[in-house]
Structure formats: structure tokens, C-alpha cells
Protein backbone atom coordinates (compact mmCIF):
# COMPACT_ATOMS: atom_id res chain seq x y z
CA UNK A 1 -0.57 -2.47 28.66
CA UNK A 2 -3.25 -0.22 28.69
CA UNK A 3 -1.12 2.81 28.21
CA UNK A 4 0.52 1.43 25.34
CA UNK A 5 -2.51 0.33 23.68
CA UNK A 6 -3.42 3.66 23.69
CA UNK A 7 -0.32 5.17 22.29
CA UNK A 8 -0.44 2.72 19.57
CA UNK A 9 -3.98 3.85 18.64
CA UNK A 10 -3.19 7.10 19.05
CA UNK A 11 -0.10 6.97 16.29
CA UNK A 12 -1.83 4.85 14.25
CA UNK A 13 -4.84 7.49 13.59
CA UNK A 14 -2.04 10.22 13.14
CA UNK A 15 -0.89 7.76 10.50
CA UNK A 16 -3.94 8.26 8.91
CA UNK A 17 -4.29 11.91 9.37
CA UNK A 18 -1.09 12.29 7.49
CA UNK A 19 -1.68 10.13 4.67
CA UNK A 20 -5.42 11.52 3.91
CA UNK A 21 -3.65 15.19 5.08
CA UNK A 22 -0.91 14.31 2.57
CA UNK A 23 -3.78 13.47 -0.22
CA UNK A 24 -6.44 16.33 0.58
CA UNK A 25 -3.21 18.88 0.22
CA UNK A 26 -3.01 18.30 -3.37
CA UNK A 27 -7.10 18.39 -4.16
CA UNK A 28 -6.65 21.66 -6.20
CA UNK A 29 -3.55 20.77 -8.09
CA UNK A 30 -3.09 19.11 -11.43
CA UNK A 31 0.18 17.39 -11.00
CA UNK A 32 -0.22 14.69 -8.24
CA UNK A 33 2.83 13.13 -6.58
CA UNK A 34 3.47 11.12 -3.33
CA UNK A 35 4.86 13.67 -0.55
CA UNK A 36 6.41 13.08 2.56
CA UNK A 37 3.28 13.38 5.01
CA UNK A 38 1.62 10.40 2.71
CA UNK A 39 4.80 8.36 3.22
CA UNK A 40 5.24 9.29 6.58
CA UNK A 41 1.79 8.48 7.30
CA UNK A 42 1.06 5.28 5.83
CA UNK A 43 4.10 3.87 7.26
CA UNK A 44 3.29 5.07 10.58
CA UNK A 45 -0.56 3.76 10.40
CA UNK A 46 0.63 0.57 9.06
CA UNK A 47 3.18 -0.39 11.64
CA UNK A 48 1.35 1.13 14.64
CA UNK A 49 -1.70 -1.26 13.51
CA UNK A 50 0.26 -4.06 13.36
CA UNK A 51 1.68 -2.94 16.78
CA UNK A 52 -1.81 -2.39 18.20
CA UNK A 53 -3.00 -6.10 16.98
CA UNK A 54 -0.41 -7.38 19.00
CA UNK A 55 -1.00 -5.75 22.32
CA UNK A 56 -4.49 -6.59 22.23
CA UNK A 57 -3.51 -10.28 21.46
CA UNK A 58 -0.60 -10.25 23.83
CA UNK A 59 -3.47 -8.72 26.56
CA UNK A 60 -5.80 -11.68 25.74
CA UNK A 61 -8.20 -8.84 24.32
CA UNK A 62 -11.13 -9.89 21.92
CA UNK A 63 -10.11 -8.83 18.64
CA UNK A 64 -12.14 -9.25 15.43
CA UNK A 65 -9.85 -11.38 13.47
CA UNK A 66 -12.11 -10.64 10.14
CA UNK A 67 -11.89 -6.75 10.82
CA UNK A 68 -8.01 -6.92 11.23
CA UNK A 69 -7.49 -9.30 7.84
CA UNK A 70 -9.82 -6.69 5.86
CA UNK A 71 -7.89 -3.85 7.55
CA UNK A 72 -4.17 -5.40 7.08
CA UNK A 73 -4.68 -6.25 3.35
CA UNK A 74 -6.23 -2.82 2.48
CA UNK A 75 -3.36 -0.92 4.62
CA UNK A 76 -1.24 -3.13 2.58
CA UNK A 77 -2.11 -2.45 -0.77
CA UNK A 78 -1.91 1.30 0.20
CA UNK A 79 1.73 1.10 1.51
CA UNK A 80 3.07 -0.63 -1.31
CA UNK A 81 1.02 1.45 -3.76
CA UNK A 82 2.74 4.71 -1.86
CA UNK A 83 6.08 2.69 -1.24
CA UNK A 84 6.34 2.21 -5.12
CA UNK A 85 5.58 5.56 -6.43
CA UNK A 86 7.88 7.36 -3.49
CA UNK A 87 10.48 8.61 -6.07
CA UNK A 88 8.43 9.20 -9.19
CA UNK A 89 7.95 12.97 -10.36
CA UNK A 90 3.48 12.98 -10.45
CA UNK A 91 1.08 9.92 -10.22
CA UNK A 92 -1.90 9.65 -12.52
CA UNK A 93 -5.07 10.93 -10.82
CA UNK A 94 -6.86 7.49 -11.06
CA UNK A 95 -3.94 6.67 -8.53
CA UNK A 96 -4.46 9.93 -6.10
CA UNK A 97 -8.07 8.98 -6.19
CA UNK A 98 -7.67 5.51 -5.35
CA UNK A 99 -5.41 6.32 -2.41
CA UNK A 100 -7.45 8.66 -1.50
CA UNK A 101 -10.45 6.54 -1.85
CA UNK A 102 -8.50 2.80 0.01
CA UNK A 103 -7.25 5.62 2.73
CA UNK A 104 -11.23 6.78 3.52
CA UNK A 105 -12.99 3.35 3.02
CA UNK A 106 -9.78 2.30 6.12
CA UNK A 107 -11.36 4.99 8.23
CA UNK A 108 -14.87 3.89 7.91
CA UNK A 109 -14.35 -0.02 8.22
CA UNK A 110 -12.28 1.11 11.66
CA UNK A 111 -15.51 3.04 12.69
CA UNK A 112 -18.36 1.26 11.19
CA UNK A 113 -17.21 -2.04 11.94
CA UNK A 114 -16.99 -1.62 15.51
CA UNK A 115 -19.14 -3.19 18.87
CA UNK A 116 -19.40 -0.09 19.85
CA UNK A 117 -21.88 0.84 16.76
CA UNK A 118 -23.69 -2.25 16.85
């Protein structure tokens, strides 16, 4: 279980890496527009954390039920938000920011809100 865990966590920050990848890629350009490493990502991230919740449940691991809800309904708004503008030519910039923005503030509540940094 151990193994898998780890696979899961593994994917699930490559998820991440895509989707901020993904967003960071267009910094410098004035037309903004999902691509197919910020789809690819945030799909990935969101399923693989999903995923890892349920191996560390299914392993009878302690896991911060607040941390997961906070994480699950920001890595929700961010997949449909990506989901719904898949096929659309640009995105405003307010959007690409607040992607950008829900994709960081992920990252830090995964780091920050950990034991480990207690």
C-alpha cells in the first residue's frame, strides 16, 4: 500500500506541475487560452488526490479530513473552471490569474498545512 501511496503522490504533484507549467508558459503572452498540459494536469492532480485520500483511508492512515475538504473543493473549482473553457479560443486574464492564483494557494495549503511543519 505503501508503494501505491507513493505513486499516487507522486502523479498527483506532476498534476500540478503541469497545470502551473501549463499557466507560467503563457506569462509573456497577451492572448491566454487553456492548453493541453493545464488540462492534462488538473485532471491528473484531481483524480490522483482523490486516489491518494483513499489509500490512506483504506490503510487506516490519519488523514486531516479539514485539509482534504479545503483541498477537494479548491481542486474542484479549478477543474471545472479549466473543464469549461477547454474549447474556447483565449480566456480573459482575470481567469489565467485566478487559475494561476487557486493552482499556487493548492500548493501551499498541501505544504503549509502539514504535521510535518507544525
Amino acid at each position: 500500500m505503501d508503494t501505491l501511496r507513493l505513486i499516487l503522490l507522486i502523479l498527483h504533484i506532476l498534476g500540478f506541475a503541469a497545470l502551473i507549467g501549463g499557466l507560467l508558459a503563457q506569462a509573456g503572452e497577451s492572448e491566454k487560452k487553456i492548453n493541453s498540459a493545464m488540462r492534462d494536469g488538473v485532471g491528473t492532480a484531481f483524480l490522483a488526490g482523490l486516489a491518494l485520500v483513499g489509500v490512506l483511508e483504506a490503510d487506516d492512515a490519519d488523514v486531516n479530513q479539514a485539509k482534504v475538504g479545503v483541498k477537494f473543493g479548491i481542486g474542484l473549482v479549478l477543474l471545472v473552471l479549466v473543464m469549461a473553457n477547454t474549447r474556447k479560443a483565449s480566456i480573459p486574464k482575470g481567469l489565467w490569474a485566478g487559475l494561476l492564483l487557486l493552482a499556487i494557494v493548492e500548493v501551499c495549503i498541501a505544504v503549509l498545512w502539514s504535521p510535518v511543519h507544525s
